[in-house]
PDB file of N, CA and C in Angstrom:
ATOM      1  N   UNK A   1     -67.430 -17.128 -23.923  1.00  0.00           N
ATOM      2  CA  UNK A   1     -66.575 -17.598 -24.985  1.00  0.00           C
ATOM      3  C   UNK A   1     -65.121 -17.482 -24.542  1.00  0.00           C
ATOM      4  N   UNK A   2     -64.667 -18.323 -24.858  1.00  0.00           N
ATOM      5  CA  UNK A   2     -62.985 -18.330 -24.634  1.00  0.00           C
ATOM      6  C   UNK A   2     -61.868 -17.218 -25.535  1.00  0.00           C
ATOM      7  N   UNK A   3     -61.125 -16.798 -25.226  1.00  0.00           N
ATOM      8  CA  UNK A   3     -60.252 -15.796 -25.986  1.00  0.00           C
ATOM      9  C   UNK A   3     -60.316 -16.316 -27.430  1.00  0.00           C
ATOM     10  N   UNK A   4     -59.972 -17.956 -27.453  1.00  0.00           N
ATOM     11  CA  UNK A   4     -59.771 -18.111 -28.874  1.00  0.00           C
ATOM     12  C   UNK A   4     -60.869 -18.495 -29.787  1.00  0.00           C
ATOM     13  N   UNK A   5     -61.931 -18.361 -29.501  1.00  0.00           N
ATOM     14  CA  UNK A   5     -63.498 -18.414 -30.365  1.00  0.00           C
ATOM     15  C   UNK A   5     -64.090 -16.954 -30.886  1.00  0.00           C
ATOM     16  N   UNK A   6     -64.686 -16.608 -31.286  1.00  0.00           N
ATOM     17  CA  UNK A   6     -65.504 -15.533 -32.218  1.00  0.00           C
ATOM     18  C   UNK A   6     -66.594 -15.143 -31.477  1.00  0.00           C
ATOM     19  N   UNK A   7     -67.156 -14.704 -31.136  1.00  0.00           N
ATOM     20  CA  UNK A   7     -68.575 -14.633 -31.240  1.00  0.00           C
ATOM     21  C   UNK A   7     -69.270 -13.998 -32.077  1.00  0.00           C
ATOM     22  N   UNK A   8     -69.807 -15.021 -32.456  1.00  0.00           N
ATOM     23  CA  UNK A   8     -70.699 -14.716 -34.060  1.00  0.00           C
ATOM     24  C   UNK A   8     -71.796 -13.931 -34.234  1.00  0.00           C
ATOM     25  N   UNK A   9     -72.738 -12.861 -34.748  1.00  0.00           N
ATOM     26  CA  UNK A   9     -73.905 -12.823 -34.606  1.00  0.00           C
ATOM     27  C   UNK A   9     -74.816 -12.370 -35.945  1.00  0.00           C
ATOM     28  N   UNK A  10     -75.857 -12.513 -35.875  1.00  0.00           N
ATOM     29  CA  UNK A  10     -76.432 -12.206 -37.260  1.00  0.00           C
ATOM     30  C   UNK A  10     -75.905 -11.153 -37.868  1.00  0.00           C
ATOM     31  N   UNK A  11     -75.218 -10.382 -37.718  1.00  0.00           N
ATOM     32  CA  UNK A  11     -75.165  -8.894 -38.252  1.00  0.00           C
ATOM     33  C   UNK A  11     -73.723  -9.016 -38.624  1.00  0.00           C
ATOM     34  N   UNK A  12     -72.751  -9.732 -38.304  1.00  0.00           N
ATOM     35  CA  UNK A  12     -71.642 -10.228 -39.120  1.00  0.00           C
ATOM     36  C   UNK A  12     -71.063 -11.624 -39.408  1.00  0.00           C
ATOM     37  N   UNK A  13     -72.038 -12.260 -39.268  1.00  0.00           N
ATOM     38  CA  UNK A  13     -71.768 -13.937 -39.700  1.00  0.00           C
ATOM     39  C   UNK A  13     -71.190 -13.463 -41.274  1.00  0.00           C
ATOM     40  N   UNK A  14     -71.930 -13.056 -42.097  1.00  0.00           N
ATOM     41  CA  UNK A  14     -71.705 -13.265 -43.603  1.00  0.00           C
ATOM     42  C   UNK A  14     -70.497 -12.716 -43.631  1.00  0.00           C
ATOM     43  N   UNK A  15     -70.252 -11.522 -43.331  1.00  0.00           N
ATOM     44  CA  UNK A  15     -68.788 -11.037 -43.428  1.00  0.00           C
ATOM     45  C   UNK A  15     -67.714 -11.752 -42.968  1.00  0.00           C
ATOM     46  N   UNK A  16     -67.837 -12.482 -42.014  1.00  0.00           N
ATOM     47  CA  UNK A  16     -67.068 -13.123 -41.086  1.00  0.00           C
ATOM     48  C   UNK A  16     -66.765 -14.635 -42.116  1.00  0.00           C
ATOM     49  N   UNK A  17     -67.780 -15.630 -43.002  1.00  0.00           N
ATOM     50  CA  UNK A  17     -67.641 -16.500 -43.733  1.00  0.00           C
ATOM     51  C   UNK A  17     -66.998 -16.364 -44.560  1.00  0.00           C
ATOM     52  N   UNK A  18     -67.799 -15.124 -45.359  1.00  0.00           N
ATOM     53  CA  UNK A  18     -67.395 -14.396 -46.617  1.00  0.00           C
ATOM     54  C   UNK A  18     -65.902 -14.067 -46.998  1.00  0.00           C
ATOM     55  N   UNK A  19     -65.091 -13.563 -45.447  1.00  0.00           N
ATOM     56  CA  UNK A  19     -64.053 -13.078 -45.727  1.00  0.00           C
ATOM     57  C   UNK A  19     -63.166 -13.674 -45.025  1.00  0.00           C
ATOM     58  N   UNK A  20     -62.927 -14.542 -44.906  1.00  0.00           N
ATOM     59  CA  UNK A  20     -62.275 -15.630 -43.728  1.00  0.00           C
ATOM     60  C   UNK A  20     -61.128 -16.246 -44.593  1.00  0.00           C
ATOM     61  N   UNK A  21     -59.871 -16.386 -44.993  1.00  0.00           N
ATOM     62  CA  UNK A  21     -58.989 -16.892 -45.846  1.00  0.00           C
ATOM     63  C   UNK A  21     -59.115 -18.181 -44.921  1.00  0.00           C
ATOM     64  N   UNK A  22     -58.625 -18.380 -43.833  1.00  0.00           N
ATOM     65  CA  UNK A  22     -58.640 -19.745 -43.124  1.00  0.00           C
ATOM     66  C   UNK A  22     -60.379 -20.164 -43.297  1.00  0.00           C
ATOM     67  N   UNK A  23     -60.308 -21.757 -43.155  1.00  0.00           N
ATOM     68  CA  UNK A  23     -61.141 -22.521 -42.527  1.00  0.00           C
ATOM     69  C   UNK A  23     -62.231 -21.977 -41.484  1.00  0.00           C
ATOM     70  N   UNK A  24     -63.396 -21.804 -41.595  1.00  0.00           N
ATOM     71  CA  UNK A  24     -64.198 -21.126 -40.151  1.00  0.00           C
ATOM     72  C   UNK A  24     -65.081 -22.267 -39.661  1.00  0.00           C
ATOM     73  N   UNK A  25     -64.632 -22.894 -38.386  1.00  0.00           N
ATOM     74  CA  UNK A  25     -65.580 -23.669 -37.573  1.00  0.00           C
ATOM     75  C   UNK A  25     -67.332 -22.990 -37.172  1.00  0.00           C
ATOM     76  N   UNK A  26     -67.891 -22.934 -37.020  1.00  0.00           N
ATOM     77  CA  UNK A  26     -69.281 -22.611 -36.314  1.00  0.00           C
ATOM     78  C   UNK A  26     -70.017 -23.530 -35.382  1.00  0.00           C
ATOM     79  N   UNK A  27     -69.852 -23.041 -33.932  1.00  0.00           N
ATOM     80  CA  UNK A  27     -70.685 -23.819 -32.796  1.00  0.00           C
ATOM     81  C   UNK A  27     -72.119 -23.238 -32.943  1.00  0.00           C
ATOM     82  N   UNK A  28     -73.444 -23.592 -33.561  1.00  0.00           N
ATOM     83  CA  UNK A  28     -74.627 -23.373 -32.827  1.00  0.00           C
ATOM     84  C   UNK A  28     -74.714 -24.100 -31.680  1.00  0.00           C
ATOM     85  N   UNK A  29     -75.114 -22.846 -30.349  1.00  0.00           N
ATOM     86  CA  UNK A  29     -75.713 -23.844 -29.391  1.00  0.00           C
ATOM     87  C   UNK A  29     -76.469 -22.930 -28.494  1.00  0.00           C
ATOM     88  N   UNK A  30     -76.945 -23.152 -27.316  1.00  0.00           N
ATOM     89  CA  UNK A  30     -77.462 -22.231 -26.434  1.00  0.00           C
ATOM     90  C   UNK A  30     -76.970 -22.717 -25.085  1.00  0.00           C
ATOM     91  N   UNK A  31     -77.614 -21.747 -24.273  1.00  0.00           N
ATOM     92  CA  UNK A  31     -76.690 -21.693 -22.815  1.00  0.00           C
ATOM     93  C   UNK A  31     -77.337 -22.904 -21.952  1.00  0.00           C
ATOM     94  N   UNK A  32     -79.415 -23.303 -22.420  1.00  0.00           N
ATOM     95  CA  UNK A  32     -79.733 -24.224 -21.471  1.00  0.00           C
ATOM     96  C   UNK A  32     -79.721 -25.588 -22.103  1.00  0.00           C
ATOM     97  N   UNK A  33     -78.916 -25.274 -23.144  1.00  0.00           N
ATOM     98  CA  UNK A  33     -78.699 -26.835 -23.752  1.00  0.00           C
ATOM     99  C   UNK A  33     -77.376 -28.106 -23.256  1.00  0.00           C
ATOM    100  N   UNK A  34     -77.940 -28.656 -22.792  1.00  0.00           N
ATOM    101  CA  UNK A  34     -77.248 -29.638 -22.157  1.00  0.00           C
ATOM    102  C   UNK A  34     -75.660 -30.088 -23.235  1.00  0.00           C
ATOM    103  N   UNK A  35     -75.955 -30.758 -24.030  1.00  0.00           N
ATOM    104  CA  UNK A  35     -75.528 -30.964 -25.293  1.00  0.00           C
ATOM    105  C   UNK A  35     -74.066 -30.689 -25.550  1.00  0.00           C
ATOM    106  N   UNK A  36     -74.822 -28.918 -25.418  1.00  0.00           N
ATOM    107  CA  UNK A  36     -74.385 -28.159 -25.756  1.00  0.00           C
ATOM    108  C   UNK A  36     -73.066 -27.477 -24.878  1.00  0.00           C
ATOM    109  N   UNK A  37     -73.233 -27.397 -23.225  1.00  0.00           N
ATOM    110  CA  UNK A  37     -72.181 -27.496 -22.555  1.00  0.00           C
ATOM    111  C   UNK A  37     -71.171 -28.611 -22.222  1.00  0.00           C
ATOM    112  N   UNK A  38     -71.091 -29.359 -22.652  1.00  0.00           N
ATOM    113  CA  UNK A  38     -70.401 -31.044 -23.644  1.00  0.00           C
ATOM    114  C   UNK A  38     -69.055 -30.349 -24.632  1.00  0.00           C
ATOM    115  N   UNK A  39     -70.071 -29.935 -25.512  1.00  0.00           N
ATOM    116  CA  UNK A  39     -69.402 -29.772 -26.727  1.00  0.00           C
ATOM    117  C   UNK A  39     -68.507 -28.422 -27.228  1.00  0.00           C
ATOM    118  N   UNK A  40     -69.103 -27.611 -25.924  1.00  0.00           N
ATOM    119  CA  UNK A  40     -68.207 -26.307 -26.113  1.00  0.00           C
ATOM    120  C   UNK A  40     -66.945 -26.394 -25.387  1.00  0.00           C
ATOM    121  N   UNK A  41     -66.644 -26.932 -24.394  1.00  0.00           N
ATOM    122  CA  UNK A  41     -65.126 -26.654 -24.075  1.00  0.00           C
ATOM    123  C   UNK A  41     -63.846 -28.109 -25.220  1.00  0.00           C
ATOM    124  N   UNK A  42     -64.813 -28.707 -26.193  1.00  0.00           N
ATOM    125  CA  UNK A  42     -63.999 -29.025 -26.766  1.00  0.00           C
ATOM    126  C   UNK A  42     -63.962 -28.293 -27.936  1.00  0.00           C
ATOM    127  N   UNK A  43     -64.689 -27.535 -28.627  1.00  0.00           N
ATOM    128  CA  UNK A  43     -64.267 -26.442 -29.796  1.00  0.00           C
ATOM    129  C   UNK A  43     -63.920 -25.239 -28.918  1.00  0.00           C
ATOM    130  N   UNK A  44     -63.514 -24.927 -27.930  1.00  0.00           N
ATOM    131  CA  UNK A  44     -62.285 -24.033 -27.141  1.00  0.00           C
ATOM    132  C   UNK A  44     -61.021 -24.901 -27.275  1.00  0.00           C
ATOM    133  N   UNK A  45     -61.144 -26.380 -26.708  1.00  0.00           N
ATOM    134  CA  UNK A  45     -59.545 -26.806 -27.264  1.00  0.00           C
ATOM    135  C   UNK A  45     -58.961 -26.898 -28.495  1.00  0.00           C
ATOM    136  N   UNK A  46     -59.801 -26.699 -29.434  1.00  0.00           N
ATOM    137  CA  UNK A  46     -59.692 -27.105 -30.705  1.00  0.00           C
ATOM    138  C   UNK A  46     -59.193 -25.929 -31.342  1.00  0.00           C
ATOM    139  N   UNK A  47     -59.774 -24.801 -30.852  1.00  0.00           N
ATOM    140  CA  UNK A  47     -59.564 -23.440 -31.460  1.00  0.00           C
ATOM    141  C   UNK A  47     -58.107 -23.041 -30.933  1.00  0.00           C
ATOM    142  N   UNK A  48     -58.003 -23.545 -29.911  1.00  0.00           N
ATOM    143  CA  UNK A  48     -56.650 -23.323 -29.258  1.00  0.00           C
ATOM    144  C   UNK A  48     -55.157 -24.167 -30.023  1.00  0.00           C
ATOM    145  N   UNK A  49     -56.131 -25.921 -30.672  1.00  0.00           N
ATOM    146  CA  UNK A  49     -54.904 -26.458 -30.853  1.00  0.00           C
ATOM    147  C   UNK A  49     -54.357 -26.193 -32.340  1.00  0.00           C
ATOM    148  N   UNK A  50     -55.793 -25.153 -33.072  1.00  0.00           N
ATOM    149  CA  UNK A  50     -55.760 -25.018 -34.077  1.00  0.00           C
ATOM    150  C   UNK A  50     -54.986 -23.878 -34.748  1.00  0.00           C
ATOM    151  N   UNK A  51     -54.829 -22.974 -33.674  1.00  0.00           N
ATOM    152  CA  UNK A  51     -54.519 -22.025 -33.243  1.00  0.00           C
ATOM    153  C   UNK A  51     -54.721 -20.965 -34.801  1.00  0.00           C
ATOM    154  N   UNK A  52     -54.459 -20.164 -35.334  1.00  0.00           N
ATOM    155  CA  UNK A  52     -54.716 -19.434 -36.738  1.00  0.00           C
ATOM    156  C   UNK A  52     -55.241 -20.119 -37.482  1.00  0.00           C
ATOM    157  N   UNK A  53     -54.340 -21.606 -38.182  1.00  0.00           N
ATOM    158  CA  UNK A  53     -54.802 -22.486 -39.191  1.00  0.00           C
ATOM    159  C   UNK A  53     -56.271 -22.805 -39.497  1.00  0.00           C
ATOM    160  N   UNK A  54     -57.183 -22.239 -38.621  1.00  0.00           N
ATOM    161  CA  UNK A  54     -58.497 -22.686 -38.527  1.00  0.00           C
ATOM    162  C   UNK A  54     -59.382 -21.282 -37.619  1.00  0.00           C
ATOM    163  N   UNK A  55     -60.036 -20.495 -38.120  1.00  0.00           N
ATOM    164  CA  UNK A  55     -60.765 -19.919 -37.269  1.00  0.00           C
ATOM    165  C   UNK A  55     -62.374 -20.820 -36.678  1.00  0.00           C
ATOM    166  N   UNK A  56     -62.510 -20.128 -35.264  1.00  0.00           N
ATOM    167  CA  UNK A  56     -63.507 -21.028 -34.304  1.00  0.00           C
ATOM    168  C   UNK A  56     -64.396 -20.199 -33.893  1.00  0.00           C
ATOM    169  N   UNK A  57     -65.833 -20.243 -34.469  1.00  0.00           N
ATOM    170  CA  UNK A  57     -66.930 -18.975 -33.604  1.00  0.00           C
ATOM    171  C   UNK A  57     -67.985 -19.492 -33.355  1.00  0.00           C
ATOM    172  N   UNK A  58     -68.549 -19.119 -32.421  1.00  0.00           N
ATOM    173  CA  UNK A  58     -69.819 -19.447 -31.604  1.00  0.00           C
ATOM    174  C   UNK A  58     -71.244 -18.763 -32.152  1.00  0.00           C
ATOM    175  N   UNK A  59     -72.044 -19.394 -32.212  1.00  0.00           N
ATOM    176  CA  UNK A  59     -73.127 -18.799 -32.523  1.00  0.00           C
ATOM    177  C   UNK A  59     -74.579 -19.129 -31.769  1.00  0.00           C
ATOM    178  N   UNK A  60     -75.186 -17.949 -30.523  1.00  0.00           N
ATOM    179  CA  UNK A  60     -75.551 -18.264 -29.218  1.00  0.00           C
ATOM    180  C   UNK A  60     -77.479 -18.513 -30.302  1.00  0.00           C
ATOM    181  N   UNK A  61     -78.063 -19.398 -30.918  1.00  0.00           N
ATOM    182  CA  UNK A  61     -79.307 -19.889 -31.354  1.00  0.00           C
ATOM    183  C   UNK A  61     -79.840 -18.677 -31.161  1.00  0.00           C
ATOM    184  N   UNK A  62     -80.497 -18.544 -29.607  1.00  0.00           N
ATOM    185  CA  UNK A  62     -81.383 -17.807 -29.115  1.00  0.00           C
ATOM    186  C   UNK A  62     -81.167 -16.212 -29.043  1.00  0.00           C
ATOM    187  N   UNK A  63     -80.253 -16.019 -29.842  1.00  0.00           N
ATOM    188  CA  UNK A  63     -79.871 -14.133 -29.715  1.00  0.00           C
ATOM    189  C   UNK A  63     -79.860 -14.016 -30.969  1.00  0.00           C
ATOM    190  N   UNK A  64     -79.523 -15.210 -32.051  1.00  0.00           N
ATOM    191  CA  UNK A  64     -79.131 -15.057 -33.713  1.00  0.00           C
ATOM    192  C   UNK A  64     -80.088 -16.449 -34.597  1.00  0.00           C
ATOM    193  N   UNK A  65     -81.289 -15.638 -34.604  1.00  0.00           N
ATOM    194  CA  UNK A  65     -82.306 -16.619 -34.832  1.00  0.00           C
ATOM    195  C   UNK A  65     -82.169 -16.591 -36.595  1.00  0.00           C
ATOM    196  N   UNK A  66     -81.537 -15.490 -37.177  1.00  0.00           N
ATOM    197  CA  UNK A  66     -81.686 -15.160 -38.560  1.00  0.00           C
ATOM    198  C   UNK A  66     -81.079 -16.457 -39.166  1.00  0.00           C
ATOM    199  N   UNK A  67     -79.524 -16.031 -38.655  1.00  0.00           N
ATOM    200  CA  UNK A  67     -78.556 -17.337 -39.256  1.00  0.00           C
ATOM    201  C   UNK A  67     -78.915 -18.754 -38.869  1.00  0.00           C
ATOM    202  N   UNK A  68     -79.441 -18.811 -38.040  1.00  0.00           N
ATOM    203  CA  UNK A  68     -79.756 -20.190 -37.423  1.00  0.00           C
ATOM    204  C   UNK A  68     -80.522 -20.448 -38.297  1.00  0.00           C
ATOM    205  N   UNK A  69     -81.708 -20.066 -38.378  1.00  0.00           N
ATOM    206  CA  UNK A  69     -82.787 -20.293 -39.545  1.00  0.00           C
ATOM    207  C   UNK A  69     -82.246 -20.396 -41.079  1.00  0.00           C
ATOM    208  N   UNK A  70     -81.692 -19.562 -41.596  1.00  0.00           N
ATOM    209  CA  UNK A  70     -81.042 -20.234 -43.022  1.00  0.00           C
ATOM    210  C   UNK A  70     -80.179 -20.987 -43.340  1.00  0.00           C
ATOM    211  N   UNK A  71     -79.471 -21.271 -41.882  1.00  0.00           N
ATOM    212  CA  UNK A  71     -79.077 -23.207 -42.477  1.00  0.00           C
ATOM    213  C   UNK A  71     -79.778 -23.717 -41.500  1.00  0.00           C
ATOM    214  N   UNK A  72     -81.029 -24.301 -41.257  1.00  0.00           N
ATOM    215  CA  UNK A  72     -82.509 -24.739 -40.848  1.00  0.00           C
ATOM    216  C   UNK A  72     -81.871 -25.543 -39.791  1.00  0.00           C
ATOM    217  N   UNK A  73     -80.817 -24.691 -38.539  1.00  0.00           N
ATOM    218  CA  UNK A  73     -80.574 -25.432 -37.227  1.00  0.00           C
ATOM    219  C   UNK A  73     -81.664 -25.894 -36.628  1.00  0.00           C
ATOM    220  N   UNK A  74     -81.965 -26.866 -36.563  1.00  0.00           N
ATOM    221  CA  UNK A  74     -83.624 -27.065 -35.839  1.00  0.00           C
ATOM    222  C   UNK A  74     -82.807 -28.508 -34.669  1.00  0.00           C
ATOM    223  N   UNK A  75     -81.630 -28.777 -34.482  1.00  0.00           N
ATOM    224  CA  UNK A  75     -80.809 -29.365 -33.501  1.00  0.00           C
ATOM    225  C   UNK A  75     -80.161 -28.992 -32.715  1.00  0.00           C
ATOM    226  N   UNK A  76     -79.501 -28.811 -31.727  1.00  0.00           N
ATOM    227  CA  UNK A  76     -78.041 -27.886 -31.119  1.00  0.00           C
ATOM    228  C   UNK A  76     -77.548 -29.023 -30.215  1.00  0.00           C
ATOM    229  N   UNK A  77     -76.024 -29.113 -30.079  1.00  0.00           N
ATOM    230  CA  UNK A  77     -75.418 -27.986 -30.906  1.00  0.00           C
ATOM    231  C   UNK A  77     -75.190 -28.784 -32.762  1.00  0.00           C
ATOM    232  N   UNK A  78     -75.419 -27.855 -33.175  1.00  0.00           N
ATOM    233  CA  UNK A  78     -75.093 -27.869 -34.785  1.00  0.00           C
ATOM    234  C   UNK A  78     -73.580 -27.464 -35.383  1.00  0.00           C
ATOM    235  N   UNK A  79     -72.856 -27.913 -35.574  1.00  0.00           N
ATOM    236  CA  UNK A  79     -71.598 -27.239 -35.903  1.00  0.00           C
ATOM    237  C   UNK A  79     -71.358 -27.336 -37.650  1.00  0.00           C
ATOM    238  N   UNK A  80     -70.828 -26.132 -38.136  1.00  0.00           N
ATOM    239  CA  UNK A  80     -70.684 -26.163 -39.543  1.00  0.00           C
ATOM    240  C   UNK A  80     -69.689 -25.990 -40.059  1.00  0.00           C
ATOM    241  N   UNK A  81     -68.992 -26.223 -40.913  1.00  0.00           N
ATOM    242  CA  UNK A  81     -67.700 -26.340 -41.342  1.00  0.00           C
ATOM    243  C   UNK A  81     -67.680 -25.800 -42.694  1.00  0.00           C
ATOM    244  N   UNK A  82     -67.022 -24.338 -42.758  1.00  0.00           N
ATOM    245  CA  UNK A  82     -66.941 -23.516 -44.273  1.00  0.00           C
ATOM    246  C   UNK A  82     -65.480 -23.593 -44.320  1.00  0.00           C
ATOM    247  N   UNK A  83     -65.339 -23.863 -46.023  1.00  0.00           N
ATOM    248  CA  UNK A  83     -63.577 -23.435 -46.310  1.00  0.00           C
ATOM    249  C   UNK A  83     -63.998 -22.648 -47.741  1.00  0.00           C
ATOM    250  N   UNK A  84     -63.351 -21.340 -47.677  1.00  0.00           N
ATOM    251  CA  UNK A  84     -63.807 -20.359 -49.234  1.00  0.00           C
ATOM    252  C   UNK A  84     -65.108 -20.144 -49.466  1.00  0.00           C
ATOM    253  N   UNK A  85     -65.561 -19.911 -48.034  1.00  0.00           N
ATOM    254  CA  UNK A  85     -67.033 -19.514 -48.058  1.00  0.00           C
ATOM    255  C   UNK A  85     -67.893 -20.218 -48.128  1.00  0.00           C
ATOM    256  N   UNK A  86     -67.616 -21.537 -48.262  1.00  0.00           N
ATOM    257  CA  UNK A  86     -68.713 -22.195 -48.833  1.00  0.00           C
ATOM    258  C   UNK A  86     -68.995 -23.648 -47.386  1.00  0.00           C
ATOM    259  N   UNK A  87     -70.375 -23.740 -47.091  1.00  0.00           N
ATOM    260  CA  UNK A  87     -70.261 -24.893 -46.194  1.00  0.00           C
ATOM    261  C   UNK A  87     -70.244 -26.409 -46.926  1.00  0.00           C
ATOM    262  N   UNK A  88     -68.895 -26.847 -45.877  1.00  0.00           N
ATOM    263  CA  UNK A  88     -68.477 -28.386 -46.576  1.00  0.00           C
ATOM    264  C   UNK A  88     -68.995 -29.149 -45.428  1.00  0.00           C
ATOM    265  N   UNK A  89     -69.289 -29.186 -44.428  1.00  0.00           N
ATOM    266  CA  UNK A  89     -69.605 -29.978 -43.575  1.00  0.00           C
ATOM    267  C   UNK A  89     -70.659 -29.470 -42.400  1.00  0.00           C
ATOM    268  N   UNK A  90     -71.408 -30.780 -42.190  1.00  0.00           N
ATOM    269  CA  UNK A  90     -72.283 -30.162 -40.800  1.00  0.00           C
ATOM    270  C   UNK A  90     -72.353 -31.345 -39.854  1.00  0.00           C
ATOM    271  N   UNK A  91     -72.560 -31.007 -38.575  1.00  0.00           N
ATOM    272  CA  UNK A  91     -72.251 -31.970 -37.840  1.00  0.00           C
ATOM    273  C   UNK A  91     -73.182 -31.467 -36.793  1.00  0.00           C
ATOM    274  N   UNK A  92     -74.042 -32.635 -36.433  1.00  0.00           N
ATOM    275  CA  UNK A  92     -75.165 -32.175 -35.421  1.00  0.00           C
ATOM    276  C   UNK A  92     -75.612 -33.343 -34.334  1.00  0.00           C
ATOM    277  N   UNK A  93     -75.186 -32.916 -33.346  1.00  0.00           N
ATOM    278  CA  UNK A  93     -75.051 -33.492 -32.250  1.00  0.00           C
ATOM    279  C   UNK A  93     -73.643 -33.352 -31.061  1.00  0.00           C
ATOM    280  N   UNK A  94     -73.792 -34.479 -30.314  1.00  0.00           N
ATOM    281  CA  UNK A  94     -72.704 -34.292 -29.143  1.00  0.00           C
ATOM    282  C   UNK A  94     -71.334 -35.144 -29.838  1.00  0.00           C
ATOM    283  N   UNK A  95     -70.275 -34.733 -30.413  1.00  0.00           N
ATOM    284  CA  UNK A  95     -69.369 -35.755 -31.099  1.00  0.00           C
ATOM    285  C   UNK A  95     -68.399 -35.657 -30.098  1.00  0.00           C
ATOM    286  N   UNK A  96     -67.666 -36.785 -29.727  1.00  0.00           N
ATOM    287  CA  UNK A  96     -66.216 -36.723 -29.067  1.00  0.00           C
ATOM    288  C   UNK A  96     -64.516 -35.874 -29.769  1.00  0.00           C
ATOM    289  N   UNK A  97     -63.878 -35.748 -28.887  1.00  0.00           N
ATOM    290  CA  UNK A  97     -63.200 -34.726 -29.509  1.00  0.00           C
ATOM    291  C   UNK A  97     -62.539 -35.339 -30.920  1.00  0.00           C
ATOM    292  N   UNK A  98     -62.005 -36.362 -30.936  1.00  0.00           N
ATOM    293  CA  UNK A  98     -61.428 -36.909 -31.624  1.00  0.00           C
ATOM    294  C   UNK A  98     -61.921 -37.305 -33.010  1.00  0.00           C
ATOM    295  N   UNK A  99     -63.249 -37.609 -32.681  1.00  0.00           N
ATOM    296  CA  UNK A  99     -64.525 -37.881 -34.042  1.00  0.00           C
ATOM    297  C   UNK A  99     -64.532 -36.349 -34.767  1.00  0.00           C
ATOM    298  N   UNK A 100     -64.650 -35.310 -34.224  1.00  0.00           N
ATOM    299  CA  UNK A 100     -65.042 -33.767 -34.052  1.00  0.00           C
ATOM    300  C   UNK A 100     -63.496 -33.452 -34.901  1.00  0.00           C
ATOM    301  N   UNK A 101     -62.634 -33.666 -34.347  1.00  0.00           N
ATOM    302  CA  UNK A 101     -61.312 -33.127 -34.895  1.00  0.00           C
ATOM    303  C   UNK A 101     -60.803 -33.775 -36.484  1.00  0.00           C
ATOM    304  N   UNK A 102     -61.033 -35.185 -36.652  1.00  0.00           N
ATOM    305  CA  UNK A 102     -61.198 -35.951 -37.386  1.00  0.00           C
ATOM    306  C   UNK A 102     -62.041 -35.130 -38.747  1.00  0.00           C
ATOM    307  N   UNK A 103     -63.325 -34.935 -38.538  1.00  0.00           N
ATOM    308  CA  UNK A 103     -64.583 -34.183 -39.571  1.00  0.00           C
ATOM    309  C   UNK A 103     -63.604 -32.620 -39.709  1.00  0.00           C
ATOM    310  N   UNK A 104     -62.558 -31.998 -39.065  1.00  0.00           N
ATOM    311  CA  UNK A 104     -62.337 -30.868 -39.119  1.00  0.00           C
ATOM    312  C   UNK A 104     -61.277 -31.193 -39.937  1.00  0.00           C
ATOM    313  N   UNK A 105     -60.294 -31.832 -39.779  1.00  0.00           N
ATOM    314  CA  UNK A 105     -59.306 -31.895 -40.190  1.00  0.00           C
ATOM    315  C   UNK A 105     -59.359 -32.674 -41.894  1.00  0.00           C
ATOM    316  N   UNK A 106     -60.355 -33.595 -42.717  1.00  0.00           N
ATOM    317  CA  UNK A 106     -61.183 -33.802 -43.671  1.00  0.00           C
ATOM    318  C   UNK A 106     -61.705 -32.764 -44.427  1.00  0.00           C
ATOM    319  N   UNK A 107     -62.009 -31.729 -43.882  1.00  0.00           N
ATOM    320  CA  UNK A 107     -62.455 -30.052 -44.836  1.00  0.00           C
ATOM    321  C   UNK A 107     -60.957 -29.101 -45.050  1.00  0.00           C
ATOM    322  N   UNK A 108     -60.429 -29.107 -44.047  1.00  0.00           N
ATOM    323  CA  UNK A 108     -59.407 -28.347 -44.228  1.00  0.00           C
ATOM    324  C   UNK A 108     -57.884 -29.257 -45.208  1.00  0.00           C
TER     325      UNK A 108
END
């Protein structure tokens, strides 16, 4: 994970949603997912261009099967988009940065 991403894991996702005043991005993905190494160094630029205004965390599928399972990731990467706790957006698949920044910038 890059300095400016989270790493998320079952045991403080909720706290981490729950208590988040900014915007919280969420990458599901895993390490042998193709997809998935695509789409992560653009939610590292994003977290970077977003810089505070938006928090950015990763969430590795295969280590955090709990959370994955109760919003029924059964795609990766899956990305989710909470503002005040609550998820406003999901986005599942490989999106370009601009499509990706676009859906982020629409919740916030």
């Amino acid at each position: 994970m890059g300095e400016s991403t989270l790493t998320i894991s079952d045991a403080d996702f909720e706290t981490l949603v729950a208590g988040s005043a900014e915007p919280l991005v969420v990458d599901f993905w895993a390490p042998w997912c193709g997809p998935c190494r695509l789409v992560g160094p653009i939610v590292e630029e994003l977290a970077v261009e977003y810089g505070g205004a938006v928090k950015v965390g990763k969430v590795n599928v295969d280590d955090n099967q709990v959370v994955a399972a109760r919003f029924g990731i059964s795609s990766i990467p899956t990305i989710l988009i909470f503002k005040g706790g609550e998820l406003k957006d999901r986005i599942t698949g490989a999106l370009p940065k601009p499509a990706l920044k676009a859906r982020i910038d629409a919740v916030i």
